[in-house]
C-alpha atoms as a PDB file:
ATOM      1  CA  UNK A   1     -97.736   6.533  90.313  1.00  0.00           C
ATOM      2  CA  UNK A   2    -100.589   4.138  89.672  1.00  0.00           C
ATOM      3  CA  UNK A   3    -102.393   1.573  91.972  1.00  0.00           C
ATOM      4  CA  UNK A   4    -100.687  -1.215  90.007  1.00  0.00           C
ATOM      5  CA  UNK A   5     -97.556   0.174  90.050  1.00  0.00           C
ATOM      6  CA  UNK A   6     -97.269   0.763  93.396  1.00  0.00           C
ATOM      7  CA  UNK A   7     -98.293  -2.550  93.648  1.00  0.00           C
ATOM      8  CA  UNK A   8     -95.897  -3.752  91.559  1.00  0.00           C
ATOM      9  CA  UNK A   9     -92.911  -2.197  93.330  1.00  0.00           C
ATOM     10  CA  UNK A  10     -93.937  -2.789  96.595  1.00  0.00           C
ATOM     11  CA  UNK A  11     -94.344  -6.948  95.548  1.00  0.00           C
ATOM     12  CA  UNK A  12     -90.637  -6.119  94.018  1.00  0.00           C
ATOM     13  CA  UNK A  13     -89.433  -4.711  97.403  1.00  0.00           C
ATOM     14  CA  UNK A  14     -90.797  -7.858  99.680  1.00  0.00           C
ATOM     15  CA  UNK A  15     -89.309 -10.012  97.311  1.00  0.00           C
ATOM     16  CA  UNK A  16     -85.753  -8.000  97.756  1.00  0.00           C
ATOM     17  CA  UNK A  17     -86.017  -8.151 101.369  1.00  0.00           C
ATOM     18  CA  UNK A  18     -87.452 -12.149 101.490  1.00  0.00           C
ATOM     19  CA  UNK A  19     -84.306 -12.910  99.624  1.00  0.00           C
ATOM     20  CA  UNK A  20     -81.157 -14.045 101.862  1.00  0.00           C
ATOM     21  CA  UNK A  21     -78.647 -11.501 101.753  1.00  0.00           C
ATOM     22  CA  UNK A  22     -75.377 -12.140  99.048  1.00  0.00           C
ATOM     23  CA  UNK A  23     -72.771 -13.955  99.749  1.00  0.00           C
ATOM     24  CA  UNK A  24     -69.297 -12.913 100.106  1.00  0.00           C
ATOM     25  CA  UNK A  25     -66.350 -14.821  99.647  1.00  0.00           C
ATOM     26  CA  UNK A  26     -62.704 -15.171  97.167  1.00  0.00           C
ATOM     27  CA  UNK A  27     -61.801 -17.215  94.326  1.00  0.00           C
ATOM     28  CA  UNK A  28     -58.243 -18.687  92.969  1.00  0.00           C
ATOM     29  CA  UNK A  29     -56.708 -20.658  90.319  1.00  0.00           C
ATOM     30  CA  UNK A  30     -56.740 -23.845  90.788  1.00  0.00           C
ATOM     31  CA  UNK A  31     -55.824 -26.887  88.890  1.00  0.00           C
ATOM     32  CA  UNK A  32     -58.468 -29.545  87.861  1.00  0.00           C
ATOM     33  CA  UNK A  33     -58.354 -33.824  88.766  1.00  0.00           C
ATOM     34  CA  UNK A  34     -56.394 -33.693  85.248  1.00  0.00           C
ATOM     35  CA  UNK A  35     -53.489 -31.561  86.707  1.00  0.00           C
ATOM     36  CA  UNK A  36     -55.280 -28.512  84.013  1.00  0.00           C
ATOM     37  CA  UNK A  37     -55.725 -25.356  85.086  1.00  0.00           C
ATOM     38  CA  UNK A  38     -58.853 -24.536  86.603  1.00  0.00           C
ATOM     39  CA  UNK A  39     -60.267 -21.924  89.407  1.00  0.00           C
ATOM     40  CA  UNK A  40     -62.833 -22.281  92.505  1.00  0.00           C
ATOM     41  CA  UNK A  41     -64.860 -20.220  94.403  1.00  0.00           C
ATOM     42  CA  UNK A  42     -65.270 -20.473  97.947  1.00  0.00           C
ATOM     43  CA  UNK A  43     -68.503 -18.579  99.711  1.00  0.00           C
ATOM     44  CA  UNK A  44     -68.706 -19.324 103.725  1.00  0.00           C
ATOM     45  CA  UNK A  45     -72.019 -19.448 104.460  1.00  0.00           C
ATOM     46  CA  UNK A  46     -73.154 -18.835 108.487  1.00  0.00           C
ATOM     47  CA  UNK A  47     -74.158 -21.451 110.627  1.00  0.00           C
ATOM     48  CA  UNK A  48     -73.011 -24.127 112.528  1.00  0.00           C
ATOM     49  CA  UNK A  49     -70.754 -26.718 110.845  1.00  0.00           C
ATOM     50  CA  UNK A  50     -69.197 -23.570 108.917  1.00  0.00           C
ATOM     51  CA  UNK A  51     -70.804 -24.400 105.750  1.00  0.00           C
ATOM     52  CA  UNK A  52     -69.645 -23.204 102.165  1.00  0.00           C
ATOM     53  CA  UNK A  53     -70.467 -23.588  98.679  1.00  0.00           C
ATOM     54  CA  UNK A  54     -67.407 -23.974  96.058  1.00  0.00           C
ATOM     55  CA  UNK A  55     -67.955 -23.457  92.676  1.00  0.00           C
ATOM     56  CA  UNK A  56     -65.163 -24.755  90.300  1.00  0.00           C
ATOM     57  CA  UNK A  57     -64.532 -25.042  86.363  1.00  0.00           C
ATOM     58  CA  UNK A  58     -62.093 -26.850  84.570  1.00  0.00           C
ATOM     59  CA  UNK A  59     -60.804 -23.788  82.455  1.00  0.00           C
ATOM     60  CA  UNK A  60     -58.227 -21.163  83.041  1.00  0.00           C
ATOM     61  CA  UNK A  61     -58.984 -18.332  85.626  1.00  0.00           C
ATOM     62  CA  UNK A  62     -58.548 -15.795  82.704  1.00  0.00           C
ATOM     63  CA  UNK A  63     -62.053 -17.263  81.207  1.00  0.00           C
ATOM     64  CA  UNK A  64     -63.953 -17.285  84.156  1.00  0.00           C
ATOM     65  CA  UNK A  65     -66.843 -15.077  82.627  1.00  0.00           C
ATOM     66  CA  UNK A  66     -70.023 -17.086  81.425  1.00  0.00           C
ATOM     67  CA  UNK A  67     -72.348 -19.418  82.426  1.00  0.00           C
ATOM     68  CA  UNK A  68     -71.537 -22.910  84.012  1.00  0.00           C
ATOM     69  CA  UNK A  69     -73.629 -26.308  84.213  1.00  0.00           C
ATOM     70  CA  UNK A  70     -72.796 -28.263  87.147  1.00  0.00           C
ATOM     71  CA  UNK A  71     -72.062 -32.204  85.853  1.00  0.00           C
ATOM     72  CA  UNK A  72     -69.842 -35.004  87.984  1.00  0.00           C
ATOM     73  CA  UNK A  73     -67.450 -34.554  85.018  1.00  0.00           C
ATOM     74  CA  UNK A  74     -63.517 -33.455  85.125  1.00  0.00           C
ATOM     75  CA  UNK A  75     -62.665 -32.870  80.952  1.00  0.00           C
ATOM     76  CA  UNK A  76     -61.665 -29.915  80.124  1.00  0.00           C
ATOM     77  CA  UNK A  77     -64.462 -27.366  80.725  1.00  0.00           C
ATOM     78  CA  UNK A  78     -66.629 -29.235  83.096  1.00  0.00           C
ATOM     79  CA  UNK A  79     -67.776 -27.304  86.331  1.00  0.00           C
ATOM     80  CA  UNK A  80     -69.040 -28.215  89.548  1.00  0.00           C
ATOM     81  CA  UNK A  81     -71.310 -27.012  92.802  1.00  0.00           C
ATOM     82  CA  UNK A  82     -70.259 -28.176  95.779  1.00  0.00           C
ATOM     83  CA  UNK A  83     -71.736 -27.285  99.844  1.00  0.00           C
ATOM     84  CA  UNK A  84     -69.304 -28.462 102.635  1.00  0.00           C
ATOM     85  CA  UNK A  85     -69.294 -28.033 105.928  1.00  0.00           C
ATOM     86  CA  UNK A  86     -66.078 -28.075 107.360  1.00  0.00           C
ATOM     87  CA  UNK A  87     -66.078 -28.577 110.717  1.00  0.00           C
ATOM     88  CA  UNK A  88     -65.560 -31.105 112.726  1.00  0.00           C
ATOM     89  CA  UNK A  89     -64.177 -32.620 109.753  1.00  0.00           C
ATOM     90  CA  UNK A  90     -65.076 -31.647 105.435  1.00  0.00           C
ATOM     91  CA  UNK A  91     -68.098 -33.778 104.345  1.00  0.00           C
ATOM     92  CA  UNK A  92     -69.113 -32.138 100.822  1.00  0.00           C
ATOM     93  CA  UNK A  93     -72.417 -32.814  98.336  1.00  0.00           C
ATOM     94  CA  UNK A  94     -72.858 -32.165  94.945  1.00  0.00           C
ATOM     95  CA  UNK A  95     -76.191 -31.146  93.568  1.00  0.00           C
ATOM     96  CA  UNK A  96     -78.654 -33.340  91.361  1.00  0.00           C
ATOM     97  CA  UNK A  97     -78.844 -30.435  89.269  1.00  0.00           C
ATOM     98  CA  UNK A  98     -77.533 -26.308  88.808  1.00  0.00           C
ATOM     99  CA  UNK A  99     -75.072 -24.268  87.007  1.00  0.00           C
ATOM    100  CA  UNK A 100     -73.758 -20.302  87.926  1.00  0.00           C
ATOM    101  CA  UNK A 101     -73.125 -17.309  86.381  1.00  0.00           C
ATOM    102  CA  UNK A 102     -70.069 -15.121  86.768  1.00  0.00           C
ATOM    103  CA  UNK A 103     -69.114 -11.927  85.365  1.00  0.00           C
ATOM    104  CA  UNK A 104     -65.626  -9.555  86.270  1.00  0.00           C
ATOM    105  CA  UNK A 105     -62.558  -9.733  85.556  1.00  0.00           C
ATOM    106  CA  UNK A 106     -59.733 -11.652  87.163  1.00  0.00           C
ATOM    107  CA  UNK A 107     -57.817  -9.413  89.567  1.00  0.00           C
ATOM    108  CA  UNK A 108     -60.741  -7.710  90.664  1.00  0.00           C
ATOM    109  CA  UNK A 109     -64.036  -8.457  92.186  1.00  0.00           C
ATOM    110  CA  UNK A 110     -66.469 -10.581  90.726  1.00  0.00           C
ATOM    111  CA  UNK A 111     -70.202 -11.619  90.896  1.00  0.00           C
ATOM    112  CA  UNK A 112     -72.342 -14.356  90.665  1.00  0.00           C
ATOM    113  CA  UNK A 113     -75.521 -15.923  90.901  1.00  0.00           C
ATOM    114  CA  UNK A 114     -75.615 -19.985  91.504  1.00  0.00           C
ATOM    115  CA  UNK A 115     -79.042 -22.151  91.536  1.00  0.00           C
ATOM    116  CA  UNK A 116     -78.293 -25.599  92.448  1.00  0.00           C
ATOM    117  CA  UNK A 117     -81.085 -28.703  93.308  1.00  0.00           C
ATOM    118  CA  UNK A 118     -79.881 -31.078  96.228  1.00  0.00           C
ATOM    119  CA  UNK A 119     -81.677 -33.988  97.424  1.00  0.00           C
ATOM    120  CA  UNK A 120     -85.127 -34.285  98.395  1.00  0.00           C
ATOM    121  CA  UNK A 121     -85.472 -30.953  95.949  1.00  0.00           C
ATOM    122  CA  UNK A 122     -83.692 -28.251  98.109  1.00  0.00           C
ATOM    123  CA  UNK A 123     -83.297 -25.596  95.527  1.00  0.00           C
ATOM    124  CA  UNK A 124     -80.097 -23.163  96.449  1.00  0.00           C
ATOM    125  CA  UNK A 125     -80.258 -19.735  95.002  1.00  0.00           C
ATOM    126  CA  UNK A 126     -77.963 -17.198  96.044  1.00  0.00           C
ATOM    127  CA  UNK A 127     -76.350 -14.443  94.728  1.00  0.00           C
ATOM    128  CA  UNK A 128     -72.516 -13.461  95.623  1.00  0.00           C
ATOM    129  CA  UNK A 129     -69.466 -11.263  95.567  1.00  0.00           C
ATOM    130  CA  UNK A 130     -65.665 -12.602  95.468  1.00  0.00           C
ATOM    131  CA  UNK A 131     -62.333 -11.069  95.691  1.00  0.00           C
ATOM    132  CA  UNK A 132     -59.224 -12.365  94.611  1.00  0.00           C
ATOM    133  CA  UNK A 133     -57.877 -15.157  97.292  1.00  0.00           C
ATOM    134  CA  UNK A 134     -54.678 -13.993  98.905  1.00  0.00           C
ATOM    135  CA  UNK A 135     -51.916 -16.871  97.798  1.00  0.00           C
ATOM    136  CA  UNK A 136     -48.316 -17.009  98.676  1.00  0.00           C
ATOM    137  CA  UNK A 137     -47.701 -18.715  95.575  1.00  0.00           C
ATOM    138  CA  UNK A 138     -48.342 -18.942  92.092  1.00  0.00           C
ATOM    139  CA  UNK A 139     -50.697 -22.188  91.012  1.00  0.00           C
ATOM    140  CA  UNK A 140     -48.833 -24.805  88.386  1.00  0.00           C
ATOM    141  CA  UNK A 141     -50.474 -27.573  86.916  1.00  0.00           C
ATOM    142  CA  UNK A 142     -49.415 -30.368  85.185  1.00  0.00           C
END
């Protein structure tokens, strides 16, 4: 292997291991503000406050797959990024800015990747696995 190369893969590696490590969490239908369907992500993040990010579009769990811009918007198709923490009580922001990308198949697992801006310029970029959420009941909207 060449000098530059090795180089190369050994910048590649330190950027690997700089990275935090993914997320894991589960996602479920849900049903939007306009009683739509809709799904959410939840990803519990360590720390104190037991953080999490929720990630949520306005379309049917069956279409999950794609790309997704967050806006402060609930038509049909919008999506949001939330982080909460939820403890003592839920206190939630929303991003200025940042969309995610999902890809499986409803049923099974599923990845991700989510960049969001908050204030002051935080820039949130993590990477994540979900499972199925384990509901007694089926979700009906409207």
């Amino acid at each position: 292997m060449s000098a530059a190369r090795s180089l190369a893969a050994l910048a590649a590696l330190l950027l690997l291991a700089a990275a935090p490590p993914a997320l894991r969490g589960e996602y479920r239908a849900d049903c939007a503000p306009y009683d739509g369907p809709a799904f959410r992500v939840t990803l519990p993040v360590p720390g104190p406050g037991r953080p999490q990010y929720e990630l949520a579009a306005n379309v049917p769990l069956g279409k999950l797959a794609g790309r997704w811009t967050h806006t402060l918007d609930t038509r049909p198709g919008s999506a949001t990024i939330l982080l909460c923490r939820t403890a003592p009580e839920t206190l939630c922001d929303y991003p200025q800015s940042g969309s995610f990308t999902l890809s499986g198949q409803p049923g099974g697992s599923i990845s991700g990747t989510f960049d969001a801006t908050f204030a002051s310029g935080i820039r949130h970029i993590r990477r994540f696995t979900a499972r199925p959420a384990r509901t007694a009941q089926r979700m009906l909207c409207g």
